[in-house]
C-alpha atoms as a PDB file:
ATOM      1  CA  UNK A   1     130.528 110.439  27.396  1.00  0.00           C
ATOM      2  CA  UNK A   2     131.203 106.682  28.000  1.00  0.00           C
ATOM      3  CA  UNK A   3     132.976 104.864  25.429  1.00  0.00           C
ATOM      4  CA  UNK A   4     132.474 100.919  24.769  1.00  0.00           C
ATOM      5  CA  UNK A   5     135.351  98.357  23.997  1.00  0.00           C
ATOM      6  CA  UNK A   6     135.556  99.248  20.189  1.00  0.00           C
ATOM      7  CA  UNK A   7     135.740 102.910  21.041  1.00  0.00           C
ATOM      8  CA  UNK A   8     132.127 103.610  20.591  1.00  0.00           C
ATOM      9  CA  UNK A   9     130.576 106.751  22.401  1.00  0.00           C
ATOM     10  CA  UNK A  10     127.743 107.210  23.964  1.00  0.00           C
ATOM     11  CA  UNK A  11     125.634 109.866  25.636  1.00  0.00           C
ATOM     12  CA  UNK A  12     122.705 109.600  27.116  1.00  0.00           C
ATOM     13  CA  UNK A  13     121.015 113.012  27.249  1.00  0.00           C
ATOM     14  CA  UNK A  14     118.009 112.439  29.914  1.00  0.00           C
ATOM     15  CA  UNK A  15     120.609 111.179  32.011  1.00  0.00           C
ATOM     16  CA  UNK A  16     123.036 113.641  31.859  1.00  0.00           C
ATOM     17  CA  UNK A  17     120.017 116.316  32.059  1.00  0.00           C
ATOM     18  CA  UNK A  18     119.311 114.131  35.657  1.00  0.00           C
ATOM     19  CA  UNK A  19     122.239 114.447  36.615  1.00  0.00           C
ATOM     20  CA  UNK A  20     122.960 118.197  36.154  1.00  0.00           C
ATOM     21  CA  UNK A  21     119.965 118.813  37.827  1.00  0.00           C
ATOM     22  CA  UNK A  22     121.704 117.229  40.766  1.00  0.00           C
ATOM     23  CA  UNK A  23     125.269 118.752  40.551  1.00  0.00           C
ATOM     24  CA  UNK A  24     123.431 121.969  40.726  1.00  0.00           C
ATOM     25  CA  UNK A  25     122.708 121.967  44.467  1.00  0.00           C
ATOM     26  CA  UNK A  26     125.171 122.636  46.800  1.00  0.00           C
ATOM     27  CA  UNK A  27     126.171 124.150  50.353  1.00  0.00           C
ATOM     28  CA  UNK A  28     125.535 127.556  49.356  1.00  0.00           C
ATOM     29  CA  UNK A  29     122.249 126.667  47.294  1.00  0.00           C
ATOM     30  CA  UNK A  30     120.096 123.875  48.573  1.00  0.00           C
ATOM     31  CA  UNK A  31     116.647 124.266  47.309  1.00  0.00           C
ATOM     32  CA  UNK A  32     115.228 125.196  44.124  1.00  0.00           C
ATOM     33  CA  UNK A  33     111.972 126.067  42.608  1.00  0.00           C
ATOM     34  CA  UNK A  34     111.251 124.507  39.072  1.00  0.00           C
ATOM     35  CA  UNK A  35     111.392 128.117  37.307  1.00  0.00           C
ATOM     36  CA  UNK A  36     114.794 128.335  39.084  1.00  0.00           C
ATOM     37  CA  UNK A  37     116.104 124.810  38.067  1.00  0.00           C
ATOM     38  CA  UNK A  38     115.372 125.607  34.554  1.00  0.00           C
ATOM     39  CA  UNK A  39     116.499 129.073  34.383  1.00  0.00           C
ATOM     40  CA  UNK A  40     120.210 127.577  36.055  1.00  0.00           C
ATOM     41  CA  UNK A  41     120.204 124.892  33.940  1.00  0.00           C
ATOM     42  CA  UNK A  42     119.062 126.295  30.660  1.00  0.00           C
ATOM     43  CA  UNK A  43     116.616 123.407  30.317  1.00  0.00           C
ATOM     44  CA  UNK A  44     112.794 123.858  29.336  1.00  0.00           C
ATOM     45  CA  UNK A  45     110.480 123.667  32.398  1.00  0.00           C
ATOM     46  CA  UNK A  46     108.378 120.443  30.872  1.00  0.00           C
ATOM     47  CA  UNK A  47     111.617 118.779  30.708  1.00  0.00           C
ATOM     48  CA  UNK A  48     112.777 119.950  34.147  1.00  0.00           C
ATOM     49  CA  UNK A  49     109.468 119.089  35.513  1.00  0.00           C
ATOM     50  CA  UNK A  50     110.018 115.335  34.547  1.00  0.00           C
ATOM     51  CA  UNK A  51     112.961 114.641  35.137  1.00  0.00           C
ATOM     52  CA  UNK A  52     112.280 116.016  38.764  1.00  0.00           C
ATOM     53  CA  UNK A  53     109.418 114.235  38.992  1.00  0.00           C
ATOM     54  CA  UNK A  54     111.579 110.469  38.397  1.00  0.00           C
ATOM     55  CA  UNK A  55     114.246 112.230  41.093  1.00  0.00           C
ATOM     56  CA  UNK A  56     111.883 112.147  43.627  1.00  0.00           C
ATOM     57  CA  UNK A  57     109.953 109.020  43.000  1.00  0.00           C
ATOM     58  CA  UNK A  58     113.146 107.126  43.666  1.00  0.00           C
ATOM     59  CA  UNK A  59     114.078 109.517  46.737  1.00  0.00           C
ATOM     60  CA  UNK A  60     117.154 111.333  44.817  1.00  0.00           C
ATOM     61  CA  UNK A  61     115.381 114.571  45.083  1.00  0.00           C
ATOM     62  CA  UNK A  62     112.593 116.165  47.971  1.00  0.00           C
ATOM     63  CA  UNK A  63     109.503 118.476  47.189  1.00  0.00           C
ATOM     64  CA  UNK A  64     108.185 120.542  49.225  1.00  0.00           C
ATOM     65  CA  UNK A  65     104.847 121.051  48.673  1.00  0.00           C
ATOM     66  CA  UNK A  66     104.411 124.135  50.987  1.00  0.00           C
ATOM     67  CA  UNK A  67     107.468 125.688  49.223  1.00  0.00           C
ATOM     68  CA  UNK A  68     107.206 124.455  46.257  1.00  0.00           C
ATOM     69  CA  UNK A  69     111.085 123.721  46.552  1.00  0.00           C
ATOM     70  CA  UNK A  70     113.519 120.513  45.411  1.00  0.00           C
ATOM     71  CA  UNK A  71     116.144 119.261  47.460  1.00  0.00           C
ATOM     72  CA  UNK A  72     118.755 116.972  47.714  1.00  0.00           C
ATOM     73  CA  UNK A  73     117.444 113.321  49.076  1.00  0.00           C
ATOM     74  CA  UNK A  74     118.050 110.734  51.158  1.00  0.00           C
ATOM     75  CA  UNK A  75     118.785 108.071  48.653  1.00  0.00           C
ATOM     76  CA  UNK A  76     121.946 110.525  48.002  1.00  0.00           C
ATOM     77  CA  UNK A  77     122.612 110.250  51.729  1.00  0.00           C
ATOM     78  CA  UNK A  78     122.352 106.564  51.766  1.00  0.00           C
ATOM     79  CA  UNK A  79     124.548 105.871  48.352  1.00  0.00           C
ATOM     80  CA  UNK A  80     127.185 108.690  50.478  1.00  0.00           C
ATOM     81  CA  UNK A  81     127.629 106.170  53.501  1.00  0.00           C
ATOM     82  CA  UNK A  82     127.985 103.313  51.039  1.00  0.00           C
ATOM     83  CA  UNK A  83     131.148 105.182  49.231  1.00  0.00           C
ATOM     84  CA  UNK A  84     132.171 106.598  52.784  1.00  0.00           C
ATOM     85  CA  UNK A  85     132.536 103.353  54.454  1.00  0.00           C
ATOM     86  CA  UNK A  86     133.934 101.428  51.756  1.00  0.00           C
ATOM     87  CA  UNK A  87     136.702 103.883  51.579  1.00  0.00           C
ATOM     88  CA  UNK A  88     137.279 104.057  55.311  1.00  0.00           C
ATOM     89  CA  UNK A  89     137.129 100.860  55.674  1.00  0.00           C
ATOM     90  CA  UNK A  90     139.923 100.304  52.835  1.00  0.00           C
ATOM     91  CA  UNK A  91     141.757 102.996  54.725  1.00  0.00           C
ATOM     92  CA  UNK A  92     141.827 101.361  58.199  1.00  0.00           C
ATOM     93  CA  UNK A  93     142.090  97.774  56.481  1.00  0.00           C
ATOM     94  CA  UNK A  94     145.761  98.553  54.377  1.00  0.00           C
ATOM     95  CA  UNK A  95     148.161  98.064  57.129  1.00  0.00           C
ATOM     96  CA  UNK A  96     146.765  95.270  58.453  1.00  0.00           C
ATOM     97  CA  UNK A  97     145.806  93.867  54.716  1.00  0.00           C
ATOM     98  CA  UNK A  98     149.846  94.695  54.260  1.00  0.00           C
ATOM     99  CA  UNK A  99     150.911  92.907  57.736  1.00  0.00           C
ATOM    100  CA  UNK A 100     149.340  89.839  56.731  1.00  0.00           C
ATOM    101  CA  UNK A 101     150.743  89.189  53.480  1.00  0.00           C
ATOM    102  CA  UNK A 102     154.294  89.986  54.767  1.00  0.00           C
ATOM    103  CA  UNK A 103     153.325  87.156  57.376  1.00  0.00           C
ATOM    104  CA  UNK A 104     151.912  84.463  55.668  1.00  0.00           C
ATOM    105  CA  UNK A 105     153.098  85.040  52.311  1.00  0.00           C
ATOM    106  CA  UNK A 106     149.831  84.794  50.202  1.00  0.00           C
ATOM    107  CA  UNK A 107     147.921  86.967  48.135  1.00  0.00           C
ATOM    108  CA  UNK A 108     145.265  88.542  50.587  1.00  0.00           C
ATOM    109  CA  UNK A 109     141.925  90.211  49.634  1.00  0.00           C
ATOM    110  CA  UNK A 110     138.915  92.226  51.150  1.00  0.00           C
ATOM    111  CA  UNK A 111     135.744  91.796  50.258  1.00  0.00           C
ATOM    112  CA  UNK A 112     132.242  93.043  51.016  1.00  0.00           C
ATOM    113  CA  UNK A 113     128.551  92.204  50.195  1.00  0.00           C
ATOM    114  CA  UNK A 114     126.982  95.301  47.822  1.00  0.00           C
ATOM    115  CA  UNK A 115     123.872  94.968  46.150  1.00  0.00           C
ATOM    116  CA  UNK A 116     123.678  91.367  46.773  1.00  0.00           C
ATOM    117  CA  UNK A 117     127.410  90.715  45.098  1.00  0.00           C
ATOM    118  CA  UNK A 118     130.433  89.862  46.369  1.00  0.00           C
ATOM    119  CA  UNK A 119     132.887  92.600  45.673  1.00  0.00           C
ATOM    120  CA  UNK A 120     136.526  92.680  46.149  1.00  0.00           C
ATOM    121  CA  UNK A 121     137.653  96.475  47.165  1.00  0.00           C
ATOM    122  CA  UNK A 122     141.317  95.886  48.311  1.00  0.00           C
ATOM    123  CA  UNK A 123     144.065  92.729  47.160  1.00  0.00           C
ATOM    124  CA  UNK A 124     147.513  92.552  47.985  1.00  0.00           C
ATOM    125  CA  UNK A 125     149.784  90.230  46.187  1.00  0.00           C
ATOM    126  CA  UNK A 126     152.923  88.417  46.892  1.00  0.00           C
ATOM    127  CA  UNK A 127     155.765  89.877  44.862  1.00  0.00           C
ATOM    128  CA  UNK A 128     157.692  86.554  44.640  1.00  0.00           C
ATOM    129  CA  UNK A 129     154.768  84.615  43.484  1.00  0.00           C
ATOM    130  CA  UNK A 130     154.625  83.854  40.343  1.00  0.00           C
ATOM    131  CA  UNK A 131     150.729  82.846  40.552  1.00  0.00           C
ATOM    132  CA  UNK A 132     148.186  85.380  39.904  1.00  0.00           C
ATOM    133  CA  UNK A 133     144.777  85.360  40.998  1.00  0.00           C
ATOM    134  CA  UNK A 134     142.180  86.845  38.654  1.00  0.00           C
ATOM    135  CA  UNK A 135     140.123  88.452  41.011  1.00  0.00           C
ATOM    136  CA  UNK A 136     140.736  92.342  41.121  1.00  0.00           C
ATOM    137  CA  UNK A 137     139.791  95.062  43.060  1.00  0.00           C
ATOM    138  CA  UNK A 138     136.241  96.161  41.937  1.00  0.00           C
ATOM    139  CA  UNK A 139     135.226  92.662  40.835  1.00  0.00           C
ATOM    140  CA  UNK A 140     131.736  91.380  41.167  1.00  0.00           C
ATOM    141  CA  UNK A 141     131.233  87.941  42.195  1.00  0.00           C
ATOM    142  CA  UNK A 142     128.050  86.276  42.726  1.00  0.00           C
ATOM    143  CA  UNK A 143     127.499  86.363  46.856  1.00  0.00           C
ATOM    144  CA  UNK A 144     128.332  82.948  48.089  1.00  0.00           C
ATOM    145  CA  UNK A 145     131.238  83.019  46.043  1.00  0.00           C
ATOM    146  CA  UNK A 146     134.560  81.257  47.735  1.00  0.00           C
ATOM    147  CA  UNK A 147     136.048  81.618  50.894  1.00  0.00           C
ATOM    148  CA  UNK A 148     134.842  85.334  51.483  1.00  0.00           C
ATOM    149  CA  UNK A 149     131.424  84.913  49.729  1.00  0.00           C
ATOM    150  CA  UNK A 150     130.971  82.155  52.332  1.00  0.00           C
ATOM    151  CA  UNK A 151     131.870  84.578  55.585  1.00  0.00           C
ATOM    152  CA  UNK A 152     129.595  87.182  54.559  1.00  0.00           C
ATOM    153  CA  UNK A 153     126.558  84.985  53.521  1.00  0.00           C
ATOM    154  CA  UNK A 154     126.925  83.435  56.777  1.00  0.00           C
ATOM    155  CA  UNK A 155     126.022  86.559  59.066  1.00  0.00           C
ATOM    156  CA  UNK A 156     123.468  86.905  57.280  1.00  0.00           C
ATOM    157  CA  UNK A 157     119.803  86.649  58.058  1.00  0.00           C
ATOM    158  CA  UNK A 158     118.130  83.335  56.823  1.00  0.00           C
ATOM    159  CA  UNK A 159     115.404  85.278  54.468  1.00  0.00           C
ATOM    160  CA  UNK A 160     118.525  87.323  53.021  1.00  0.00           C
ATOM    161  CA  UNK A 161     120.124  84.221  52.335  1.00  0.00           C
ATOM    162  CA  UNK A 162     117.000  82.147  50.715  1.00  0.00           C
ATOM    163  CA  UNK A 163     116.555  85.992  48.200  1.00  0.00           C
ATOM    164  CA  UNK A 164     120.237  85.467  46.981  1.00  0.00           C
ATOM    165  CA  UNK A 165     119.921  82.208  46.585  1.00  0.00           C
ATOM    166  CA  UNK A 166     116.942  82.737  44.387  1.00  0.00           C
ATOM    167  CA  UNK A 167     119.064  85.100  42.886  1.00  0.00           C
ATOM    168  CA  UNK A 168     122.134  83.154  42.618  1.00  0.00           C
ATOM    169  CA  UNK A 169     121.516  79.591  42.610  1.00  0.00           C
ATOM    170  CA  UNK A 170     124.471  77.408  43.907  1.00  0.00           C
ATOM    171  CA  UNK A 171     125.853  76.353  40.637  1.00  0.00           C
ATOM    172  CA  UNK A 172     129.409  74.024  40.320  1.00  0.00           C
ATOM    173  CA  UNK A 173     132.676  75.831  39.060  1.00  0.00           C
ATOM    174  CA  UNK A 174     135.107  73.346  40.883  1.00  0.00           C
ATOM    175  CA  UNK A 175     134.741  69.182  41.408  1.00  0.00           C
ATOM    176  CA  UNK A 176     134.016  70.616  45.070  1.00  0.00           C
ATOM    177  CA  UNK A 177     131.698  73.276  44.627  1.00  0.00           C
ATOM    178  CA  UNK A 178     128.539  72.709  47.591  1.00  0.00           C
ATOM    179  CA  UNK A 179     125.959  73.030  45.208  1.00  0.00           C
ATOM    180  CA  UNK A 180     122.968  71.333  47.419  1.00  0.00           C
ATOM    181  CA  UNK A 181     121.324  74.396  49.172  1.00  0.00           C
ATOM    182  CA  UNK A 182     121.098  72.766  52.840  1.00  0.00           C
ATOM    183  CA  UNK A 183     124.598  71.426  52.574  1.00  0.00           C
ATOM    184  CA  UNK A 184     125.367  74.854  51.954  1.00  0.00           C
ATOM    185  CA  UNK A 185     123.223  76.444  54.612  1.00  0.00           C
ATOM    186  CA  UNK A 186     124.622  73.862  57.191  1.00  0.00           C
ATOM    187  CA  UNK A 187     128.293  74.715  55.960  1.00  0.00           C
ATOM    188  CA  UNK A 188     127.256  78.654  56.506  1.00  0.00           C
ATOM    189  CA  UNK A 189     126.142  77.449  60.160  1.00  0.00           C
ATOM    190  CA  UNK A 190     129.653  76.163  61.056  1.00  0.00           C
ATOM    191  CA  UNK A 191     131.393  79.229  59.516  1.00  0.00           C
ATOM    192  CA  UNK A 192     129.291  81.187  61.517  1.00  0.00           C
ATOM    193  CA  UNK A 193     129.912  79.294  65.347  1.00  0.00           C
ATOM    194  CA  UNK A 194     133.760  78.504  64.615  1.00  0.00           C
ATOM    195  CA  UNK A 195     134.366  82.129  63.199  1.00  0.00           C
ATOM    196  CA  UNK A 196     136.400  81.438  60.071  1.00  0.00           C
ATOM    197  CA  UNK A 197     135.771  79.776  56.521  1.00  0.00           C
ATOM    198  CA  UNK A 198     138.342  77.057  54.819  1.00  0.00           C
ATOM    199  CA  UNK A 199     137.325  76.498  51.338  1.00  0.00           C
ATOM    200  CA  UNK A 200     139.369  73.627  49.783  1.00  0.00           C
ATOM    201  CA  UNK A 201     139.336  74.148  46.277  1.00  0.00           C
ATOM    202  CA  UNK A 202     135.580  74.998  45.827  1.00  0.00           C
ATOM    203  CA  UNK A 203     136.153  78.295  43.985  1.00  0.00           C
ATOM    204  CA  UNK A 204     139.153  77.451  42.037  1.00  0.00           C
ATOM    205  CA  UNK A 205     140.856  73.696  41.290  1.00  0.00           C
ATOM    206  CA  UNK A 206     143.855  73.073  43.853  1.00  0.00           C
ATOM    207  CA  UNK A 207     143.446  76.332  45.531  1.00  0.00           C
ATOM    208  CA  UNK A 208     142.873  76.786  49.417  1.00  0.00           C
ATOM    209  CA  UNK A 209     141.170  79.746  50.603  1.00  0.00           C
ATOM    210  CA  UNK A 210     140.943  81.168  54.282  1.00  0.00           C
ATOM    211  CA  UNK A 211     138.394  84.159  55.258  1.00  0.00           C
ATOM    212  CA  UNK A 212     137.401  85.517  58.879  1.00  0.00           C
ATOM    213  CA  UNK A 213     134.800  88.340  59.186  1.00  0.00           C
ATOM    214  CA  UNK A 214     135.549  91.774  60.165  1.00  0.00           C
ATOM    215  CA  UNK A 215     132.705  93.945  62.235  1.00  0.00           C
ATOM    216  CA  UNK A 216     131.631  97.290  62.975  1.00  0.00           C
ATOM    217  CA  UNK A 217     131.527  99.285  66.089  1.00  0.00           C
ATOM    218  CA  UNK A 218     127.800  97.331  66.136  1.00  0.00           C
ATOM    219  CA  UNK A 219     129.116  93.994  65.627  1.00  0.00           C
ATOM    220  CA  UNK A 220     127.739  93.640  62.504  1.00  0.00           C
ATOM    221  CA  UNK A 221     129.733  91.754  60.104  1.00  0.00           C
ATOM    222  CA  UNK A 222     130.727  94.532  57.189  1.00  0.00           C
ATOM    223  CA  UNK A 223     133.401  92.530  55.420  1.00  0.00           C
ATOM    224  CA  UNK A 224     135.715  89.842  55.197  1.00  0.00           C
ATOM    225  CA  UNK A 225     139.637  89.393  54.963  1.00  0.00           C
ATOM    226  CA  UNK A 226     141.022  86.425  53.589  1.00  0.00           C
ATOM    227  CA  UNK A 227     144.119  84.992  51.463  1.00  0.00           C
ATOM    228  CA  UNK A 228     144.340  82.120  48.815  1.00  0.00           C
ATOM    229  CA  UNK A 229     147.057  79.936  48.016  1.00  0.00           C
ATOM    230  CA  UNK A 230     148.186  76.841  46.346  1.00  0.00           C
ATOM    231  CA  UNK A 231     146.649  73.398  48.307  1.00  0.00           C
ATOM    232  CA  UNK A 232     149.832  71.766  48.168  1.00  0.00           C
ATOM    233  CA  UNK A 233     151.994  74.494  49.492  1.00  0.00           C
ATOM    234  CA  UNK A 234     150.929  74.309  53.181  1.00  0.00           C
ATOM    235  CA  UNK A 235     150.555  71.118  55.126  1.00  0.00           C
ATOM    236  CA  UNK A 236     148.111  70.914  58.079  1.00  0.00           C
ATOM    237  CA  UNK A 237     150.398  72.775  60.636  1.00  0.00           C
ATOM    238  CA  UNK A 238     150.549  75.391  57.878  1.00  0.00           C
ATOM    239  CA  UNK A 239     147.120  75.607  57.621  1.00  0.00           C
ATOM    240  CA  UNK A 240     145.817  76.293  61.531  1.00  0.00           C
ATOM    241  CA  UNK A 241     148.712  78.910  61.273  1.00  0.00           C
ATOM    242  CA  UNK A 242     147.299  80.637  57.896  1.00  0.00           C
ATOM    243  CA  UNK A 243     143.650  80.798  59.984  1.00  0.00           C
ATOM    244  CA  UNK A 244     145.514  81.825  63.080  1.00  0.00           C
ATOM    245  CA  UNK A 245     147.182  84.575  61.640  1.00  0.00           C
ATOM    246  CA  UNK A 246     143.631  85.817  59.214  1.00  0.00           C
ATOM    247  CA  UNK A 247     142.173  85.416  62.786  1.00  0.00           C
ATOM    248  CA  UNK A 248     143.963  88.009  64.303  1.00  0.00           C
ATOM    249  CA  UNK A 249     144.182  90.314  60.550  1.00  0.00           C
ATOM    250  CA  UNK A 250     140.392  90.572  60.738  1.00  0.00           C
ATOM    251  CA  UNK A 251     140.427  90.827  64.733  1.00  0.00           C
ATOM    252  CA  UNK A 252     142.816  93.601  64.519  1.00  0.00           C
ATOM    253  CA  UNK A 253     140.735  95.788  61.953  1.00  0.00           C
ATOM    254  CA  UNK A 254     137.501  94.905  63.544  1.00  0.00           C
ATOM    255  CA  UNK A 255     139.286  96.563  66.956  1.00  0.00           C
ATOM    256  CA  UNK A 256     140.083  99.619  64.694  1.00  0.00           C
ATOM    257  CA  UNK A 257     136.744  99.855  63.011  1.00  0.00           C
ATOM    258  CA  UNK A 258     135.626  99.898  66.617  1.00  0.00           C
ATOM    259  CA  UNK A 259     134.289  96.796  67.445  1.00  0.00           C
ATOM    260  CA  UNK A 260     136.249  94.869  70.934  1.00  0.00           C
ATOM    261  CA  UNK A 261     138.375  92.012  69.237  1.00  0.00           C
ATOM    262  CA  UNK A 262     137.634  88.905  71.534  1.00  0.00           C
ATOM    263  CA  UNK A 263     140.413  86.710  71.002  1.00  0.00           C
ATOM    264  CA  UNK A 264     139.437  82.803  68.813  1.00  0.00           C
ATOM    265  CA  UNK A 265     141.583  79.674  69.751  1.00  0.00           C
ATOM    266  CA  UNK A 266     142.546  77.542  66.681  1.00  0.00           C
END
């Protein structure tokens, strides 16, 4: 059962019959017949048959015509990698995520692109600050939001980029919030060829943030690393050496996601 914010319950009974039908499969048992689904399940054929039916349509289950068998399908598969390299990539990220706040002193954060969002899935603070960023782990934000909104839209594609725009209009949160849609594209262009995003108070008044991308064993940019702080705290030497130092954070788990560093001069 789920339960709302005044303590509410709810339970949805199609879906929970869905999803029983798919706990049901395992290693030792990977295919069933209707009659068997409902006999394991206790749930009336008719019922069984329709839920199955929705299951396959959007590729959670297989039939097998020749068999007249359901399985497991690839949508499952897909949604599995999602989870699998989020967590891995949390997992190889936390020393290095650790390392760089020790170093610089800011509160750092991870970030990728899921479902056209941008969602934070690691942050690590600075004890002695007494600022606190609102952004947790697990938070949504729309894509081209801040500094690592910014590094992830910019490896993208051009027709990705117009969808979540048409998705996500550019819309002003800060006095210096891009909210023209070819300064923007031109801005993702430069973050793209110099490697690293500044964003000077765009996503929050009087706060500096500084992203780089980190890359797969492909190349292909699967997340981005980056810190925020208070503008005033950090002068323009301070500065090259907060994007020197996320330069090497996001070099050094790119190397250990498997992707050749190349080494960026700031």
């Amino acid at each position: 059962m789920a339960t709302s914010d005044n303590g509410t319950f709810y339970n949805n009974k199609s879906l929970e019959r869905a999803l029983r039908i798919l706990i049901v499969f395992n290693t030792e048992r990977s295919s069933f017949t209707l009659s068997e689904l409902s006999d394991a399940l206790l749930i009336p054929k008719a019922t069984v048959l329709r839920l199955c039916s929705t299951l396959v349509t959007y590729e959670f289950l297989r039939f097998k015509r020749e068999t007249k068998q359901y399985s497991l399908g690839l949508k499952l598969f897909e949604l599995g990698s999602v989870v699998f390299a989020t967590f891995s990539l949390r997992r190889i990220a936390v020393p290095y995520l650790v390392k760089l706040q020790e170093r610089v002193c800011k509160t750092v954060f991870l970030g990728i692109l899921q479902d056209g969002e941008l969602v934070y899935i690691d942050k690590k603070e600075d004890p002695l600050n007494p600022v606190r960023f609102a952004s947790r782990i697990g938070a949504r934000r729309p894509p081209h939001f801040g500094m690592l909104g910014n590094v992830l839209m910019a490896h993208l594609p051009g027709h990705d980029v117009t969808e979540l725009l048409k998705r996500y209009p550019l819309v002003a949160v800060t006095k210096k919030t891009i909210t023209d849609e070819a300064v923007f594209r031109k801005r993702l262009g430069i973050i793209r060829s110099q490697g690293y995003c500044v964003d000077l108070g765009e996503a929050f008044e009087g706060i500096t943030g500084v992203a780089a991308p980190v890359r797969d064993f492909s190349g292909e940019v699967i997340a981005a690393v980056g810190l925020g702080f208070i503008s005033s705290t950090e002068d323009d030497k301070g500065l090259k050496r907060i994007v020197r130092e996320t330069l090497k954070s996001a070099a050094a788990i790119s190397q250990a996601m498997g992707y050749i560093a190349q080494n960026v001069s700031v």
